[in-house]
C-alpha atoms as a PDB file:
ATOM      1  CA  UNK A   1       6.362  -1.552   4.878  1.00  0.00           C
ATOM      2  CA  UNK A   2       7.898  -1.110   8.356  1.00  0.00           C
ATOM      3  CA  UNK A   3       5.962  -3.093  11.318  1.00  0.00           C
ATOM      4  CA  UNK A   4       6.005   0.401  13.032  1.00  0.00           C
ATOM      5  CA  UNK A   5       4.441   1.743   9.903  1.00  0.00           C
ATOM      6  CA  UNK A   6       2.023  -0.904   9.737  1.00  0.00           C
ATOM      7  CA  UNK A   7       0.918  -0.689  13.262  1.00  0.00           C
ATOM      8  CA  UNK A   8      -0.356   3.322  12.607  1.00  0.00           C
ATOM      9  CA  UNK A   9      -1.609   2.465   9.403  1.00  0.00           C
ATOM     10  CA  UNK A  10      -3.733  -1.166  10.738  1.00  0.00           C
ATOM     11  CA  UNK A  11      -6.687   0.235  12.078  1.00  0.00           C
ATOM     12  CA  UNK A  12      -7.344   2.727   9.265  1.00  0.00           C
ATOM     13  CA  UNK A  13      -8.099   0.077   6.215  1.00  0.00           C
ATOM     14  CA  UNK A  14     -11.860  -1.019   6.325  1.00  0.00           C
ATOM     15  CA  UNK A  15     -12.660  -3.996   8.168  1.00  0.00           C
ATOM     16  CA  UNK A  16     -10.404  -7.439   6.953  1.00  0.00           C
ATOM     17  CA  UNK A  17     -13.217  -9.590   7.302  1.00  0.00           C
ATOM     18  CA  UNK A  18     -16.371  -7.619   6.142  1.00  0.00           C
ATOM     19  CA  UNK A  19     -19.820  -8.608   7.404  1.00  0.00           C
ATOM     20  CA  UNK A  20     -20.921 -10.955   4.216  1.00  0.00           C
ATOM     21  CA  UNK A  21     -19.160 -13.082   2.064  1.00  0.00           C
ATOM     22  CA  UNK A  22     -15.339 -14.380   2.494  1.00  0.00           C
ATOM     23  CA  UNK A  23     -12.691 -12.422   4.274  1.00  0.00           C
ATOM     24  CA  UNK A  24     -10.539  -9.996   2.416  1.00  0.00           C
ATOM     25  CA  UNK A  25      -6.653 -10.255   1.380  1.00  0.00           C
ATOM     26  CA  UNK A  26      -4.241  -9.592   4.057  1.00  0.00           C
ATOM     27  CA  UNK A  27      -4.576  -5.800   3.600  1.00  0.00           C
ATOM     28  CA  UNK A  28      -0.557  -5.369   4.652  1.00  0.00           C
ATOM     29  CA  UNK A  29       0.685  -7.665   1.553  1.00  0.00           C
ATOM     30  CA  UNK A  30      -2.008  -6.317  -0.558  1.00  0.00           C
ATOM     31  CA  UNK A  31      -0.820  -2.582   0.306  1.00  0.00           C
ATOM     32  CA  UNK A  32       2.895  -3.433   0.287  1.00  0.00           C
ATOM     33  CA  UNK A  33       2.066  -4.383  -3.630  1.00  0.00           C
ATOM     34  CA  UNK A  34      -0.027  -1.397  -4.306  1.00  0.00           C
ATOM     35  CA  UNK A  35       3.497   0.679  -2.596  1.00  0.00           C
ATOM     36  CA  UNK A  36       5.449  -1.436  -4.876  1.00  0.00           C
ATOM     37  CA  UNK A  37       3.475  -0.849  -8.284  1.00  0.00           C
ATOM     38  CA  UNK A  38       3.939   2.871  -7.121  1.00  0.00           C
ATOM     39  CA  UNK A  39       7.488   2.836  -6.219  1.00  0.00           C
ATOM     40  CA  UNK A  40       8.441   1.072 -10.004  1.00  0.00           C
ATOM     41  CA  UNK A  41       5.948   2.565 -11.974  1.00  0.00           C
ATOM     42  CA  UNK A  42       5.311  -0.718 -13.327  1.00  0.00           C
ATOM     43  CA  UNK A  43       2.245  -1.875 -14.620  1.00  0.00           C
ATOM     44  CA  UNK A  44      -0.443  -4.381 -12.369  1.00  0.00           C
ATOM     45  CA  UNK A  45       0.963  -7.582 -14.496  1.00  0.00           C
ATOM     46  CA  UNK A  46       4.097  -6.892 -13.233  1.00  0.00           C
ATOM     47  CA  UNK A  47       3.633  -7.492 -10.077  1.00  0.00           C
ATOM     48  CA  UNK A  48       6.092  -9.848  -7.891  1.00  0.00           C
ATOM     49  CA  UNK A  49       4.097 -12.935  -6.889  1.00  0.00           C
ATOM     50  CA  UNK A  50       4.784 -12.171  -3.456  1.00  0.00           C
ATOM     51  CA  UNK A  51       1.838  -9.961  -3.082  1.00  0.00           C
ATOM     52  CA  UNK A  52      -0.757 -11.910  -4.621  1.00  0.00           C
ATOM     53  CA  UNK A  53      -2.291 -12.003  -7.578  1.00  0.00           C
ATOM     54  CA  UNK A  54      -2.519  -8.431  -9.680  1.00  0.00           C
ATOM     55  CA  UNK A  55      -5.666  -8.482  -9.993  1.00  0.00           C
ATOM     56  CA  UNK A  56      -6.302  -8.472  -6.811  1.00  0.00           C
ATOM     57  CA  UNK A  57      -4.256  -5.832  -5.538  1.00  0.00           C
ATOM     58  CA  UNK A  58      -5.561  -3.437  -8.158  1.00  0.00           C
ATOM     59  CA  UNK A  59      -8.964  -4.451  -7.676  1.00  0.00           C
ATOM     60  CA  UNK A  60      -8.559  -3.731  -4.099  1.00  0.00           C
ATOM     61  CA  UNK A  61      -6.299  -0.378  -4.704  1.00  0.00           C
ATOM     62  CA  UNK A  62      -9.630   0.729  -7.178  1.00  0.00           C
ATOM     63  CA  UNK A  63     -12.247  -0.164  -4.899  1.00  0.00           C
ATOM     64  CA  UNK A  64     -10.278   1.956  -1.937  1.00  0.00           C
ATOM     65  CA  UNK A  65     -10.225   4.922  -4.142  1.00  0.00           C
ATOM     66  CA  UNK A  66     -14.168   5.084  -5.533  1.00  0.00           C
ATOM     67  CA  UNK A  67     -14.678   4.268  -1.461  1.00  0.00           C
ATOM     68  CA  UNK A  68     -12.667   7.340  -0.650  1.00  0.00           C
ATOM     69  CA  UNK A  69     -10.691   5.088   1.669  1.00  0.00           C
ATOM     70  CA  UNK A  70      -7.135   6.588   0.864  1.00  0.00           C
ATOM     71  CA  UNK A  71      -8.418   9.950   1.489  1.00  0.00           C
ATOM     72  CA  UNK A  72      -9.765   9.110   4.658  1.00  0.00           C
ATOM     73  CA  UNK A  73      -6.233   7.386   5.764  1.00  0.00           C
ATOM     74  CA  UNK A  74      -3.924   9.977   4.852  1.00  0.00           C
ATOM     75  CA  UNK A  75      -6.480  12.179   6.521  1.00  0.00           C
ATOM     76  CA  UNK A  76      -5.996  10.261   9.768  1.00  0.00           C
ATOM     77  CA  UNK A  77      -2.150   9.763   9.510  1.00  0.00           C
ATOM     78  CA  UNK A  78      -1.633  13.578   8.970  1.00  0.00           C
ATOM     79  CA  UNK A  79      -4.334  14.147  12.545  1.00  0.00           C
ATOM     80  CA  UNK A  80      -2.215  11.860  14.457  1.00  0.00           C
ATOM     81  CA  UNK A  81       1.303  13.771  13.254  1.00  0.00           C
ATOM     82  CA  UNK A  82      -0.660  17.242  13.421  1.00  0.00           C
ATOM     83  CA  UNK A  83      -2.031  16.360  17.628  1.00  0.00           C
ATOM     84  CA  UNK A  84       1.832  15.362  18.168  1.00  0.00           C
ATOM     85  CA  UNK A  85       2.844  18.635  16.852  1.00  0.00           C
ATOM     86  CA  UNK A  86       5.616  16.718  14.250  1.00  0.00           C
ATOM     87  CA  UNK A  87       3.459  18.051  10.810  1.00  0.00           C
ATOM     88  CA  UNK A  88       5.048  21.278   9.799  1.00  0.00           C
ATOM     89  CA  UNK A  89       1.912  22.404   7.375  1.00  0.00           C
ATOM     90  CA  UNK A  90       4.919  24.760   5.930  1.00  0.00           C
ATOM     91  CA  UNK A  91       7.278  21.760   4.788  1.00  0.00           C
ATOM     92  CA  UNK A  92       4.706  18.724   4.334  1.00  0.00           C
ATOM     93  CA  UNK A  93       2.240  18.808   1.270  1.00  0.00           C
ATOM     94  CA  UNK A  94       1.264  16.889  -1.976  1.00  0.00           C
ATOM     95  CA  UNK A  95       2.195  18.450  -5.605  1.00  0.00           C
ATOM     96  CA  UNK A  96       0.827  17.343  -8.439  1.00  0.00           C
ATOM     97  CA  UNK A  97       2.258  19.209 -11.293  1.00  0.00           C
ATOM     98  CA  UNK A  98       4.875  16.093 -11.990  1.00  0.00           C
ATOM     99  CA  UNK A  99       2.710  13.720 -13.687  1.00  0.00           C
ATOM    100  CA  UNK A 100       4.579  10.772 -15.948  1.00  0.00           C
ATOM    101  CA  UNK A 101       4.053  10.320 -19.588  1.00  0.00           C
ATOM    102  CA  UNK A 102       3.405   7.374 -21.387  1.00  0.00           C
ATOM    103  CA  UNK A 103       6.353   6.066 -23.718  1.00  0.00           C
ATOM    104  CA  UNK A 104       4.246   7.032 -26.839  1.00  0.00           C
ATOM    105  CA  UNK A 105       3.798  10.870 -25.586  1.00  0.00           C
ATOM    106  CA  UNK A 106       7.569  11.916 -26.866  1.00  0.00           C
ATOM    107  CA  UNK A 107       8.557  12.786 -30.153  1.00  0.00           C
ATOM    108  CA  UNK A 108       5.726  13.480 -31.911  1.00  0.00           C
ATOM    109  CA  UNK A 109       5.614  16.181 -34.092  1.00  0.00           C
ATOM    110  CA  UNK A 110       4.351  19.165 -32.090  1.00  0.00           C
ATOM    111  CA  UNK A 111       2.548  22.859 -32.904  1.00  0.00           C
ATOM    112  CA  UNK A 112      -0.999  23.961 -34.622  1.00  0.00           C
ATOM    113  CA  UNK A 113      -1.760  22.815 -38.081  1.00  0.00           C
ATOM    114  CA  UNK A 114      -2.343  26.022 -39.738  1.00  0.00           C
ATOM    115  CA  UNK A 115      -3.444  26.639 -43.491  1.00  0.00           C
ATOM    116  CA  UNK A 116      -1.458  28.745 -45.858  1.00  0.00           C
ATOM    117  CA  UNK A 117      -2.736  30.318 -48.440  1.00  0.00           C
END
């Protein structure tokens, strides 16, 4: 990630040190992973060292989602594109009819079992 894309992105994550216990991850190296993982494809033990460990990046990637924090961050990105009049609602949207398929999905033998008589 960019340092101009992490400056609009910075104040959208949840707070880095929250009010109990011990501060978070760097949220920037723990998102760069999480971009990473979703760039590749790969899975969460494959993650470079560079971003810390896997488990923590998922763990952090999981809790963001059951928080609804990635909704409410793409939610403010596409406000602050929409007031600057650069979203074209026409052009810019999400599709998810392309969905990837586990190794193990091809080849097997396809069709309804039917009886014959």
């Amino acid at each position: 990630m960019t340092d101009k894309q992490w400056e609009r992105l910075k104040p959208h994550p949840p707070p880095q040190k929250p009010p109990t216990g011990r501060p978070n991850a760097d949220h920037r190296r723990i998102i760069n992973g999480i971009l990473w993982i979703d760039r590749t494809g790969a899975p969460w033990r494959d993650l470079p060292e560079r971003y810390g460990p896997w488990r923590t990046v998922a763990s952090r990637f999981y809790r963001w989602q059951k928080a609804g924090v990635w909704k409410r961050i793409l939610k403010a990105l596409q406000c602050q594109e929409d007031d600057k009049g650069e979203l074209d609602w026409r052009v810019h949207y999400l599709d998810a009819t392309i969905v990837r398929a586990h190794q193990h999905a091809a080849g097997a033998k396809g069709g309804t079992n039917t009886l014959r008589r």
